[in-house]
ModelCIF file with pLDDT and N, C-alpha, C, O atoms, coordinates in Angstrom:
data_MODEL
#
_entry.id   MODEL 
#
_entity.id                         1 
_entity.type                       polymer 
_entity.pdbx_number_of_molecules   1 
#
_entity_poly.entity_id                      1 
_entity_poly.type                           'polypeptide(L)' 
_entity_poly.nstd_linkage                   no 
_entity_poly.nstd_monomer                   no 
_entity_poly.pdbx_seq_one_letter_code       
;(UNK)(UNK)(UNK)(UNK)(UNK)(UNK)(UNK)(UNK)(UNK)(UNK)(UNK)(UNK)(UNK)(UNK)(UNK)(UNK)
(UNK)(UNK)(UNK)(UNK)(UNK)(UNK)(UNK)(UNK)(UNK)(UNK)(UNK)(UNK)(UNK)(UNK)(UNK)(UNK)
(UNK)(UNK)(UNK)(UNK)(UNK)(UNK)(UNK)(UNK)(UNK)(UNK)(UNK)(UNK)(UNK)(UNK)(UNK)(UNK)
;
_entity_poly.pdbx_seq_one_letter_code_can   XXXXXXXXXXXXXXXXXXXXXXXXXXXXXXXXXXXXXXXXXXXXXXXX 
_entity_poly.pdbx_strand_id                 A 
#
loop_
_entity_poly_seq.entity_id 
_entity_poly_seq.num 
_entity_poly_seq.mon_id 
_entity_poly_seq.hetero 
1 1  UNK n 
1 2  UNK n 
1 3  UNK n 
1 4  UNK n 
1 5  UNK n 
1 6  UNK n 
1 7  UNK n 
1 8  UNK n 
1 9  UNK n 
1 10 UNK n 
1 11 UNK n 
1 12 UNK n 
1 13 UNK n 
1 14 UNK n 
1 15 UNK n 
1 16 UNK n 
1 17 UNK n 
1 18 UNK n 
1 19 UNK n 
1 20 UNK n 
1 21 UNK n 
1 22 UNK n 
1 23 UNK n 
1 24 UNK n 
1 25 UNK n 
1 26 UNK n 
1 27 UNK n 
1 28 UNK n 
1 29 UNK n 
1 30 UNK n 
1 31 UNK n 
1 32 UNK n 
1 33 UNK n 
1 34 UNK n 
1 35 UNK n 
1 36 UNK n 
1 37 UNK n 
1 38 UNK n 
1 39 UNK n 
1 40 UNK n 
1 41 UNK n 
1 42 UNK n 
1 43 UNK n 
1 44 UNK n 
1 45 UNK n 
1 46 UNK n 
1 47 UNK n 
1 48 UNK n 
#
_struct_asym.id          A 
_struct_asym.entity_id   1 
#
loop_
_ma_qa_metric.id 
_ma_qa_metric.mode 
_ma_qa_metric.name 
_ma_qa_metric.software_group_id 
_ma_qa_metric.type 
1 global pLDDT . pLDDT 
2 local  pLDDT . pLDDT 
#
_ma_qa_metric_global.metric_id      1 
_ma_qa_metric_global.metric_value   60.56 
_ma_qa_metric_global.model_id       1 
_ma_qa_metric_global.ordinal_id     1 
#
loop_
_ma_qa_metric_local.label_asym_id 
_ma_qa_metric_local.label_comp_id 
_ma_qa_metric_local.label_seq_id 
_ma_qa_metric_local.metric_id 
_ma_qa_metric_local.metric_value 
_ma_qa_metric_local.model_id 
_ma_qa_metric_local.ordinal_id 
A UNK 1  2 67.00 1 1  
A UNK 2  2 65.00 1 2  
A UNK 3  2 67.00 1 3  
A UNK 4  2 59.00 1 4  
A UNK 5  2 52.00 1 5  
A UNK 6  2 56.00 1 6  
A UNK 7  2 52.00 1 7  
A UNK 8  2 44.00 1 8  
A UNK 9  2 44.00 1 9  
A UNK 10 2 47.00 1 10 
A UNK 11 2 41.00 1 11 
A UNK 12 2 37.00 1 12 
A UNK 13 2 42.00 1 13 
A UNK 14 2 41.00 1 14 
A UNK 15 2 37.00 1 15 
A UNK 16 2 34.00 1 16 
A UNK 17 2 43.00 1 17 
A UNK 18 2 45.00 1 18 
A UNK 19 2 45.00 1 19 
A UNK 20 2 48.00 1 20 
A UNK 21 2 50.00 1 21 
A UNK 22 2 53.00 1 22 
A UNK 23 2 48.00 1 23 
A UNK 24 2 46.00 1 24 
A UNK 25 2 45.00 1 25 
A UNK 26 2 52.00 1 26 
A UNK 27 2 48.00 1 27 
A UNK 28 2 41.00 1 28 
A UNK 29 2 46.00 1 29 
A UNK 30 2 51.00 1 30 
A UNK 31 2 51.00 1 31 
A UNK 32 2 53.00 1 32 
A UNK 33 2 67.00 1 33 
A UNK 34 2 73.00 1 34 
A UNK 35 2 78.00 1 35 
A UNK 36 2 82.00 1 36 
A UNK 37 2 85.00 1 37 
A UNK 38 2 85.00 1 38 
A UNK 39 2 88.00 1 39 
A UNK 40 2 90.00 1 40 
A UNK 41 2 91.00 1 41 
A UNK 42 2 90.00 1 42 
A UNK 43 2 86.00 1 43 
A UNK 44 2 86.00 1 44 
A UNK 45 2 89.00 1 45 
A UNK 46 2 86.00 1 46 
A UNK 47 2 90.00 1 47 
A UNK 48 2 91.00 1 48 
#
loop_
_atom_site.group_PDB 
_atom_site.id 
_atom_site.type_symbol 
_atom_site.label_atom_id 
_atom_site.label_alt_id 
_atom_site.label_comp_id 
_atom_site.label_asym_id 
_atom_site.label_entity_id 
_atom_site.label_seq_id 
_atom_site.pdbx_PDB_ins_code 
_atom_site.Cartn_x 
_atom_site.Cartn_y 
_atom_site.Cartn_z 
_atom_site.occupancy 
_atom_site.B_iso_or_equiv 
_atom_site.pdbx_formal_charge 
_atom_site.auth_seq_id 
_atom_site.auth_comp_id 
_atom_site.auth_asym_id 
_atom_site.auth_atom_id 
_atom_site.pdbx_PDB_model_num 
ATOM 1   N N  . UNK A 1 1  ? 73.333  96.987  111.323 1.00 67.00 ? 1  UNK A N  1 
ATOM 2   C CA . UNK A 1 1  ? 74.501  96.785  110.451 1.00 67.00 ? 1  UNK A CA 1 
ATOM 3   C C  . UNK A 1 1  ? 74.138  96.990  108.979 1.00 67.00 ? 1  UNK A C  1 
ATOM 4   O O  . UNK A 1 1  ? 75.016  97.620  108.391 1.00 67.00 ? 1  UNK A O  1 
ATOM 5   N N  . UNK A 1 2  ? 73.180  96.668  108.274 1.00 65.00 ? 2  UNK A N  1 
ATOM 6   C CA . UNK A 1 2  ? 72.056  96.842  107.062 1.00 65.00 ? 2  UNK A CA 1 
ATOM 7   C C  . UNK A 1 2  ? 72.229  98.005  106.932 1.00 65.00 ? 2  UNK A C  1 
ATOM 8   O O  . UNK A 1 2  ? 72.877  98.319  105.934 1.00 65.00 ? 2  UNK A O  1 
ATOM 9   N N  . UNK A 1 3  ? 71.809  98.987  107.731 1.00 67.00 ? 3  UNK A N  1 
ATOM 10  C CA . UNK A 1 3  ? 71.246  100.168 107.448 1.00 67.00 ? 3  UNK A CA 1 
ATOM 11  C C  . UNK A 1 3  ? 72.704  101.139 107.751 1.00 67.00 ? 3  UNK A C  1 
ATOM 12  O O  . UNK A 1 3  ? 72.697  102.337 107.468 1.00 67.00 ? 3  UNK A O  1 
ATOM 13  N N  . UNK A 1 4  ? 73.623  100.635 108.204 1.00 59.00 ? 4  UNK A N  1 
ATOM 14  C CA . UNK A 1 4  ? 74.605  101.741 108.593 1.00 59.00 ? 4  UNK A CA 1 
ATOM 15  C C  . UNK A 1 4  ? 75.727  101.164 107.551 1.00 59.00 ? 4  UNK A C  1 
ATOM 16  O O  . UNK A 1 4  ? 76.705  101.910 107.517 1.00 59.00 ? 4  UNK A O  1 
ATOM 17  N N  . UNK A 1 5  ? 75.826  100.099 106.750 1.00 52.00 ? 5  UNK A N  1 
ATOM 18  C CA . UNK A 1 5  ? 76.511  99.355  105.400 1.00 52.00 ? 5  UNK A CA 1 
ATOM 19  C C  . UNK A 1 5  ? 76.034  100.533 104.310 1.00 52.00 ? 5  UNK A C  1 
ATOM 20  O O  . UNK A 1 5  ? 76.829  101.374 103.890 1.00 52.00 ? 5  UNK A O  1 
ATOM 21  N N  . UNK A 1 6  ? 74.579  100.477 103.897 1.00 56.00 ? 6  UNK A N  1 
ATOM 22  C CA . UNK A 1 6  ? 74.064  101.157 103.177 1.00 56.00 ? 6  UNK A CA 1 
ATOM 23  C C  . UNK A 1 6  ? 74.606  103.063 103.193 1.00 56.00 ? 6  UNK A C  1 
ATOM 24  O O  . UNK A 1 6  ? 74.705  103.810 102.220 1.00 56.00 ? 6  UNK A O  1 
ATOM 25  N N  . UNK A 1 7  ? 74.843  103.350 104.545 1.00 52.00 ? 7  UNK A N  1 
ATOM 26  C CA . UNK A 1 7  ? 75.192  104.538 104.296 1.00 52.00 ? 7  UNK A CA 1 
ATOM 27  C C  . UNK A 1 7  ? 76.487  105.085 104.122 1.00 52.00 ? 7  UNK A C  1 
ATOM 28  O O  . UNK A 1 7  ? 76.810  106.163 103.623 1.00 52.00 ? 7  UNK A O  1 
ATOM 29  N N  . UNK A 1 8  ? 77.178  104.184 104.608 1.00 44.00 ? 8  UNK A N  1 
ATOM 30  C CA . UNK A 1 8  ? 78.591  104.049 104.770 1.00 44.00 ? 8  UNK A CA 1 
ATOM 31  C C  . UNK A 1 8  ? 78.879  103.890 102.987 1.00 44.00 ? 8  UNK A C  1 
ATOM 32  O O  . UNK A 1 8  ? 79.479  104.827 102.461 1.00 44.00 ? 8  UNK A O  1 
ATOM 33  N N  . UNK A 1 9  ? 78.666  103.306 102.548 1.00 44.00 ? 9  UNK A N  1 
ATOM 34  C CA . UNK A 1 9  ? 78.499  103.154 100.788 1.00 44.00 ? 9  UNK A CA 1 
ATOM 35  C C  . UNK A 1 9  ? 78.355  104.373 100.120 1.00 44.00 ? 9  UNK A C  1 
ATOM 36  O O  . UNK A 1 9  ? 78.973  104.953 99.227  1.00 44.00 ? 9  UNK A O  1 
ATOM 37  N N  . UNK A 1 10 ? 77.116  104.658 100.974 1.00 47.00 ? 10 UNK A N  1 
ATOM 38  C CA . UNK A 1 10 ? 77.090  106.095 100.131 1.00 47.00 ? 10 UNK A CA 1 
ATOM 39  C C  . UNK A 1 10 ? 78.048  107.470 100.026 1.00 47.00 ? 10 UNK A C  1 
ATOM 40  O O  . UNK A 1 10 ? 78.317  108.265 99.126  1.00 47.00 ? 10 UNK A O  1 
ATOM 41  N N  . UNK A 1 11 ? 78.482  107.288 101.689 1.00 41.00 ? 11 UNK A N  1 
ATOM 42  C CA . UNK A 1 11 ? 79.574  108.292 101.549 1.00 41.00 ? 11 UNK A CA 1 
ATOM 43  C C  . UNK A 1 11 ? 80.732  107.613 101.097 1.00 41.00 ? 11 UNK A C  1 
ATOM 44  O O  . UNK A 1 11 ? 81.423  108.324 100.367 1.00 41.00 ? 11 UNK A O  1 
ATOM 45  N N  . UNK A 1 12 ? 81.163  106.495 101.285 1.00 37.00 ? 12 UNK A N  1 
ATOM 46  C CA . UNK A 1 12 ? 82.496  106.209 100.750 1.00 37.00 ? 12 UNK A CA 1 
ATOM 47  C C  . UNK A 1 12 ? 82.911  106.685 98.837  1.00 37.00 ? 12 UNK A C  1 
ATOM 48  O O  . UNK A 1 12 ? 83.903  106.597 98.114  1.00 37.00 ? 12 UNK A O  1 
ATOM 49  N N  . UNK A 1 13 ? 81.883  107.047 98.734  1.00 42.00 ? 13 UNK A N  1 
ATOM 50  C CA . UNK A 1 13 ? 81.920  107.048 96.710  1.00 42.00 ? 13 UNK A CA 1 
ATOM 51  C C  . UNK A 1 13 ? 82.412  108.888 96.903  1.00 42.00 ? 13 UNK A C  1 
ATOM 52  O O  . UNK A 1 13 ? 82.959  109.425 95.940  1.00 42.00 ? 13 UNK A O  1 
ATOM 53  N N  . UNK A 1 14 ? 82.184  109.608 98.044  1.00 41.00 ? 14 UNK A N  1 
ATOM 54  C CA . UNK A 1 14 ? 82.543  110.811 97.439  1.00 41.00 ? 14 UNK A CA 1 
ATOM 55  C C  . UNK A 1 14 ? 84.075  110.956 98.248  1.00 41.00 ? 14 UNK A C  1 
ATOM 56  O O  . UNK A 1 14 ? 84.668  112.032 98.165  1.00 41.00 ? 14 UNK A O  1 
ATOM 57  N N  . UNK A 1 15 ? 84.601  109.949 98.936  1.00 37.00 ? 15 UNK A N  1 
ATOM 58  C CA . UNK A 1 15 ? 85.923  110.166 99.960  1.00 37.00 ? 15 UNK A CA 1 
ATOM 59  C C  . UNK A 1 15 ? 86.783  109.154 99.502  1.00 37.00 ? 15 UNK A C  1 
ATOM 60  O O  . UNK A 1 15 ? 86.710  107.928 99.592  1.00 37.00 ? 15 UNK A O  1 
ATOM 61  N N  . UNK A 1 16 ? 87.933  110.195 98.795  1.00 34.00 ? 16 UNK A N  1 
ATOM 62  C CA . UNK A 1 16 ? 88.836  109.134 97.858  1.00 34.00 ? 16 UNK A CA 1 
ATOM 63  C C  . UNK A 1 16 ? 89.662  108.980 98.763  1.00 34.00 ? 16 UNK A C  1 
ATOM 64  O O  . UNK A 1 16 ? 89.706  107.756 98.893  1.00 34.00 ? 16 UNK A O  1 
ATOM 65  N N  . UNK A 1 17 ? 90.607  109.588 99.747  1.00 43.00 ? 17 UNK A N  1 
ATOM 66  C CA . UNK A 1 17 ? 91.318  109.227 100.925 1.00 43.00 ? 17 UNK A CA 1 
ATOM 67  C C  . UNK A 1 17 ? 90.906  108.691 102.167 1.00 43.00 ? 17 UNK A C  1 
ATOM 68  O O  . UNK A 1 17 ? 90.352  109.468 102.945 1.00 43.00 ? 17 UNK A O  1 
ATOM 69  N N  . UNK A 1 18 ? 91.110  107.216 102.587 1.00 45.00 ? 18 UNK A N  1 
ATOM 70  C CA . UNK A 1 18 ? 90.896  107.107 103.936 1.00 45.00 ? 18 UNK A CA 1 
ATOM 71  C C  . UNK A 1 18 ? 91.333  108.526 105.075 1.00 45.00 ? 18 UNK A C  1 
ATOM 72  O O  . UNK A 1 18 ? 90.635  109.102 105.908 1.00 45.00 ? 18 UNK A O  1 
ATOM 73  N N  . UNK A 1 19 ? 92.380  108.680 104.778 1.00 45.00 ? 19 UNK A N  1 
ATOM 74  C CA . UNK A 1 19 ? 92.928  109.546 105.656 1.00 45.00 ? 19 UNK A CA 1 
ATOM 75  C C  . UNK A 1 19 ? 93.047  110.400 104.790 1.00 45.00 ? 19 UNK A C  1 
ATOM 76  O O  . UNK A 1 19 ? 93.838  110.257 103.857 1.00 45.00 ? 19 UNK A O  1 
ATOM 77  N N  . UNK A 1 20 ? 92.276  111.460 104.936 1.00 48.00 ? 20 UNK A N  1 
ATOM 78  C CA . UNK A 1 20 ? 92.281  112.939 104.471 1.00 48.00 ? 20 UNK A CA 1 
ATOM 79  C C  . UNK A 1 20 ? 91.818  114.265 105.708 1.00 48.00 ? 20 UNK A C  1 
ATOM 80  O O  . UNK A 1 20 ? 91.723  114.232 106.934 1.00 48.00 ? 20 UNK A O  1 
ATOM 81  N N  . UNK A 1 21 ? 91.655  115.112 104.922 1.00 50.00 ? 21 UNK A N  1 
ATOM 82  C CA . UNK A 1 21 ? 91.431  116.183 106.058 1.00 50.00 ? 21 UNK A CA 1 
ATOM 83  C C  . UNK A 1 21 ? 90.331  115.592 107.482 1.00 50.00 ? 21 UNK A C  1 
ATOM 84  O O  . UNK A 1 21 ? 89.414  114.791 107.300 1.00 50.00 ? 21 UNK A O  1 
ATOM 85  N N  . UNK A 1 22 ? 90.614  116.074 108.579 1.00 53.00 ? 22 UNK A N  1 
ATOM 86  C CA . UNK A 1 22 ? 90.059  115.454 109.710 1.00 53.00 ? 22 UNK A CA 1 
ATOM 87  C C  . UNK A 1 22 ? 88.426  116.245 109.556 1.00 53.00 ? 22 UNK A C  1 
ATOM 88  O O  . UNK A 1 22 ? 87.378  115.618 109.709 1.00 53.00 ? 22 UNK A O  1 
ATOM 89  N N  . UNK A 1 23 ? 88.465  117.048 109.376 1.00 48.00 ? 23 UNK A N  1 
ATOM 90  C CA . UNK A 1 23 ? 87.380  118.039 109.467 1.00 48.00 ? 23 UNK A CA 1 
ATOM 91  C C  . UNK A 1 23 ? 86.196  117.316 108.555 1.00 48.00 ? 23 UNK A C  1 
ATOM 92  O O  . UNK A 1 23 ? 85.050  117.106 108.952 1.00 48.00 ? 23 UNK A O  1 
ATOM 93  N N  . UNK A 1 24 ? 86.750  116.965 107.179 1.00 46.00 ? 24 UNK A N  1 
ATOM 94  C CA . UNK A 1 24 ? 86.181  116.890 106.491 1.00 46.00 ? 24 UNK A CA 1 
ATOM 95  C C  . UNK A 1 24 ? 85.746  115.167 106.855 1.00 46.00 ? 24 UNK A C  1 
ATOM 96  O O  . UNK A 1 24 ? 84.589  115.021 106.462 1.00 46.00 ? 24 UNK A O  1 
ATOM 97  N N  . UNK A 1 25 ? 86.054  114.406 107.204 1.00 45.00 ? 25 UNK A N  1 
ATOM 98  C CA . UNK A 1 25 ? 85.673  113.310 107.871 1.00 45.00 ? 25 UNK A CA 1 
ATOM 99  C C  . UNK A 1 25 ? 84.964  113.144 109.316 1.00 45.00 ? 25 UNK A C  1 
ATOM 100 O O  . UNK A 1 25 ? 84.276  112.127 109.406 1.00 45.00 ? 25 UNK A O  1 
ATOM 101 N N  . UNK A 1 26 ? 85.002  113.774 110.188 1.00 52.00 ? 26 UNK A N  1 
ATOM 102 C CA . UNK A 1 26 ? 84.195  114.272 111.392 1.00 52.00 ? 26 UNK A CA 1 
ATOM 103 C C  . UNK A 1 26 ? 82.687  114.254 110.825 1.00 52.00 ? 26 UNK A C  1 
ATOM 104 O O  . UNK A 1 26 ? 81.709  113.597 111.182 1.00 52.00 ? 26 UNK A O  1 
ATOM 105 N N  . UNK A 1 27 ? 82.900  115.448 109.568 1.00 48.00 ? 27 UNK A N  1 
ATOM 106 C CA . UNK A 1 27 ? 81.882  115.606 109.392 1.00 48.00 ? 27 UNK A CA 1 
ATOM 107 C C  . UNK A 1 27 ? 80.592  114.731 108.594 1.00 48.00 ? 27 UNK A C  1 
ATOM 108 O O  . UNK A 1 27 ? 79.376  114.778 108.780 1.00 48.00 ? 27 UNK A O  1 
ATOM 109 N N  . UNK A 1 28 ? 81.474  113.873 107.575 1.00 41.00 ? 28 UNK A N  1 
ATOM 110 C CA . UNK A 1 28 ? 80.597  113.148 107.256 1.00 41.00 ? 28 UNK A CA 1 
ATOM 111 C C  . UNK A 1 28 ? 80.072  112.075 107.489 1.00 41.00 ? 28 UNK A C  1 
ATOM 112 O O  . UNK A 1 28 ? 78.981  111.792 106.994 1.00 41.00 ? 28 UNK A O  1 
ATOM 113 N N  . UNK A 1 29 ? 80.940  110.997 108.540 1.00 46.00 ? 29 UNK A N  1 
ATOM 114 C CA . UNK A 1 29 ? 80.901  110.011 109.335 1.00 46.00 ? 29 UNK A CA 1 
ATOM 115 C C  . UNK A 1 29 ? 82.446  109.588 110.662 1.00 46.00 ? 29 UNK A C  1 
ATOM 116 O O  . UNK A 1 29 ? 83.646  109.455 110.420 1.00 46.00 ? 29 UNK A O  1 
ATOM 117 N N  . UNK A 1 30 ? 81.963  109.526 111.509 1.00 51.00 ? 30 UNK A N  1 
ATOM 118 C CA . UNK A 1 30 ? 82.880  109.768 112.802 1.00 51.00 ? 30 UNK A CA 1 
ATOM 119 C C  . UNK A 1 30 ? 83.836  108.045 112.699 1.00 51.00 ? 30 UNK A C  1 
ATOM 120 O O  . UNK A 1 30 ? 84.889  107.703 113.236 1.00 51.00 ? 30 UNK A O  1 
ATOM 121 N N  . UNK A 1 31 ? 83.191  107.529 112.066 1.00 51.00 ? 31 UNK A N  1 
ATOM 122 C CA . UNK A 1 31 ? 83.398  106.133 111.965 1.00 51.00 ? 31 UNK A CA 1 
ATOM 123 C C  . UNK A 1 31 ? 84.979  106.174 112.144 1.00 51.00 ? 31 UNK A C  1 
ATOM 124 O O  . UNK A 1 31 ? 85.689  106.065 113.144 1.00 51.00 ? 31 UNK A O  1 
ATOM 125 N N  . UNK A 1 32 ? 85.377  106.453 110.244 1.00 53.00 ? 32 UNK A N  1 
ATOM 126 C CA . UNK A 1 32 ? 86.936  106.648 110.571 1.00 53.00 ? 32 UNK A CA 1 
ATOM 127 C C  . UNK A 1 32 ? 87.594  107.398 111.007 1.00 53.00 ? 32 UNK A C  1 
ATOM 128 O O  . UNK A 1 32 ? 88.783  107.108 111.146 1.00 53.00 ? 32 UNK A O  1 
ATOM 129 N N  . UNK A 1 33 ? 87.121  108.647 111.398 1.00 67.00 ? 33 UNK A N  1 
ATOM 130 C CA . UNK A 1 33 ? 88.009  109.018 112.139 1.00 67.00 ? 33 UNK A CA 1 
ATOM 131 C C  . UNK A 1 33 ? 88.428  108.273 113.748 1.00 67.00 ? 33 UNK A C  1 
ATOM 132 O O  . UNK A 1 33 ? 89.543  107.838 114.035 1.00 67.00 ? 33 UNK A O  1 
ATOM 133 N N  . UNK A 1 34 ? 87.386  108.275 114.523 1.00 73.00 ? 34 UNK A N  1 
ATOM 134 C CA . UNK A 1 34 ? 87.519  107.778 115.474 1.00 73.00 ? 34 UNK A CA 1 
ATOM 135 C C  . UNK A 1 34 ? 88.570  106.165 115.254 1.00 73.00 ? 34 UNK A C  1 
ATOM 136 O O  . UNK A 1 34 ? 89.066  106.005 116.369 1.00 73.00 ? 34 UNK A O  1 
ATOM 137 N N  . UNK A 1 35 ? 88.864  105.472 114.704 1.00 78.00 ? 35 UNK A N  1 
ATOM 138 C CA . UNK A 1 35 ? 89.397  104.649 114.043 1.00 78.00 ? 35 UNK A CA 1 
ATOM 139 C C  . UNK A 1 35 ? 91.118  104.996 114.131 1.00 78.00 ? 35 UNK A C  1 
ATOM 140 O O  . UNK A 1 35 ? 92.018  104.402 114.725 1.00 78.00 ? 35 UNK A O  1 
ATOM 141 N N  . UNK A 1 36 ? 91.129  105.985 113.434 1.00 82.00 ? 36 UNK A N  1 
ATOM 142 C CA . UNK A 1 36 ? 92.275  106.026 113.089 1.00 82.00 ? 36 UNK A CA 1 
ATOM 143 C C  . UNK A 1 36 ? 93.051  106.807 114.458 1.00 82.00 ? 36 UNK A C  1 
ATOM 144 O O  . UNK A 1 36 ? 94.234  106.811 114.797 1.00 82.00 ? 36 UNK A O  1 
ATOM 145 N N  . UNK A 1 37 ? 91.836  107.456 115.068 1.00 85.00 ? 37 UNK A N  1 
ATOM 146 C CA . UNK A 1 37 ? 92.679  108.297 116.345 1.00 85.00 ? 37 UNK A CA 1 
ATOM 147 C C  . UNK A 1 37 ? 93.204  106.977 117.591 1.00 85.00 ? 37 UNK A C  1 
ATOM 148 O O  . UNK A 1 37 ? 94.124  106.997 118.408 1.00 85.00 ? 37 UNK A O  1 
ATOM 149 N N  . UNK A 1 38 ? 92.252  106.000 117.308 1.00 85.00 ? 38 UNK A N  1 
ATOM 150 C CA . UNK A 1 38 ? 92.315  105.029 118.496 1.00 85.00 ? 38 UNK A CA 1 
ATOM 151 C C  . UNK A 1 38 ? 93.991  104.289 117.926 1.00 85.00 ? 38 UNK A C  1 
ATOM 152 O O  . UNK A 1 38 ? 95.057  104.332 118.541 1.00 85.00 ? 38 UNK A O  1 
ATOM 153 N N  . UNK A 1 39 ? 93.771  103.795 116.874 1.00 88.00 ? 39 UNK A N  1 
ATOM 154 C CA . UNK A 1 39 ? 95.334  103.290 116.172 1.00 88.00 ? 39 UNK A CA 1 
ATOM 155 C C  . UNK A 1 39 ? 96.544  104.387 116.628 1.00 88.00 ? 39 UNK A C  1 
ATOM 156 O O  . UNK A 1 39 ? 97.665  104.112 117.058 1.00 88.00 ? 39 UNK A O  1 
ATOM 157 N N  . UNK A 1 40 ? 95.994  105.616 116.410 1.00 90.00 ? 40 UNK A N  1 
ATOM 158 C CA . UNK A 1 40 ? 97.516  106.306 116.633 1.00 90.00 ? 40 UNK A CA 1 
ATOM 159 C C  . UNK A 1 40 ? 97.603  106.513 118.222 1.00 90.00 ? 40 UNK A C  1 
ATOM 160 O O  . UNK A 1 40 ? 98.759  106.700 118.601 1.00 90.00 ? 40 UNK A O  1 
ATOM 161 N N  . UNK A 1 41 ? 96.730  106.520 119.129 1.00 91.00 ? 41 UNK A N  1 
ATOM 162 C CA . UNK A 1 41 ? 96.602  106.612 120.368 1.00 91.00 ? 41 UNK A CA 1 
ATOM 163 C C  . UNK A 1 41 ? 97.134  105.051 121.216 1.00 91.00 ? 41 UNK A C  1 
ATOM 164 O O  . UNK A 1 41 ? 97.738  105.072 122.288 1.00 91.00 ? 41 UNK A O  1 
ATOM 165 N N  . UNK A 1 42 ? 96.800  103.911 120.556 1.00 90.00 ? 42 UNK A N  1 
ATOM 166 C CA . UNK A 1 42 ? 97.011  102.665 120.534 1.00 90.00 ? 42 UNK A CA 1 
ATOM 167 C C  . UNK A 1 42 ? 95.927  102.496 121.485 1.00 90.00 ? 42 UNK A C  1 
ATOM 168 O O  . UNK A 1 42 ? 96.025  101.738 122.450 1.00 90.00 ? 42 UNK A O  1 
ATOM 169 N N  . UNK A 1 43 ? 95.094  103.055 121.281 1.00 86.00 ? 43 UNK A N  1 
ATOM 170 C CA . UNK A 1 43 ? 93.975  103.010 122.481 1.00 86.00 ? 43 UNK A CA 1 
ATOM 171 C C  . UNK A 1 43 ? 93.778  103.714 123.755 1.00 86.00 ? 43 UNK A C  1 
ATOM 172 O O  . UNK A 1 43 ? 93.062  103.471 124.726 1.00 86.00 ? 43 UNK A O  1 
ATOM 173 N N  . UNK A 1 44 ? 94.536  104.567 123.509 1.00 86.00 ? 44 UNK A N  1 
ATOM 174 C CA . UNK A 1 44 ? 94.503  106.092 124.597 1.00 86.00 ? 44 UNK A CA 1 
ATOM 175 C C  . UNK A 1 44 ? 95.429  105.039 125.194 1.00 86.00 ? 44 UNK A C  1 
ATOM 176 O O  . UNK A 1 44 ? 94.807  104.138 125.757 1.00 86.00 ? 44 UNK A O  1 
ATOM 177 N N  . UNK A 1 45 ? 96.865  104.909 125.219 1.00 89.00 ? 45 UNK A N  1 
ATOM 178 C CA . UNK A 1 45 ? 97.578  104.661 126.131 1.00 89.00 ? 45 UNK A CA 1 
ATOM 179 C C  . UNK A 1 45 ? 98.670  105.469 126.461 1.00 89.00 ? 45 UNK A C  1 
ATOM 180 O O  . UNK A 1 45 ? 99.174  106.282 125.685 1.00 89.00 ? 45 UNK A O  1 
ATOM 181 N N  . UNK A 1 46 ? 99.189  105.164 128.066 1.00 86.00 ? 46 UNK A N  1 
ATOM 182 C CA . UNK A 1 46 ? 99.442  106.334 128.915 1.00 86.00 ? 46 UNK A CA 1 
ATOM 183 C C  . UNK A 1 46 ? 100.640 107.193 128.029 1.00 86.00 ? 46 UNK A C  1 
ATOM 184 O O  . UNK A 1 46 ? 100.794 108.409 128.150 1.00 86.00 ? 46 UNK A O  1 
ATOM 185 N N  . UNK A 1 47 ? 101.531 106.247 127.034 1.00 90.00 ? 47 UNK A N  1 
ATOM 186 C CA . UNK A 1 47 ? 102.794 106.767 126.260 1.00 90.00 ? 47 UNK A CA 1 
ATOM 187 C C  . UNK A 1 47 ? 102.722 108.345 125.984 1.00 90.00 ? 47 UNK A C  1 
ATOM 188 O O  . UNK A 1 47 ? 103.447 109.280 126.323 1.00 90.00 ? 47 UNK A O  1 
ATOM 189 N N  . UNK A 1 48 ? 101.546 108.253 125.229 1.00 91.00 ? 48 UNK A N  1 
ATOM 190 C CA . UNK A 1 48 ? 100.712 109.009 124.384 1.00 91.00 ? 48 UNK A CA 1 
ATOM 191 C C  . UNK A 1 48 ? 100.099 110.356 125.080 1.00 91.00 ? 48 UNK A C  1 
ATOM 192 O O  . UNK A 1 48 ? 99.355  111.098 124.439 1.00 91.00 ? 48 UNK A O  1 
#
C-alpha cells in the first residue's frame, strides 16, 4: 500500500481529469480505469 500510494502520487500530478481519455489512463495506471468501468457496469451485471 506504501509503495503503490507513492506512485499513484506521482502520476496523479500529471492527470487533471479523473475521467479523461481511456487510453490515456490504461496506460498510465489501470487503477481508475478499471474503477470506473466496474461503477458503470455496476459490477458486470446481467442489465448491462
Amino acid at each position: 500500500c506504501y509503495t503503490n500510494h507513492k506512485a499513484t502520487l506521482k502520476y496523479i500530478k500529471t492527470e487533471t481529469q479523473k475521467h479523461g481519455n481511456v487510453c490515456s489512463m490504461l496506460n498510465y495506471d489501470g487503477t481508475i480505469a478499471y474503477e470506473d468501468f466496474i461503477t458503470a457496469t455496476e459490477d458486470f451485471d446481467l442489465k448491462y
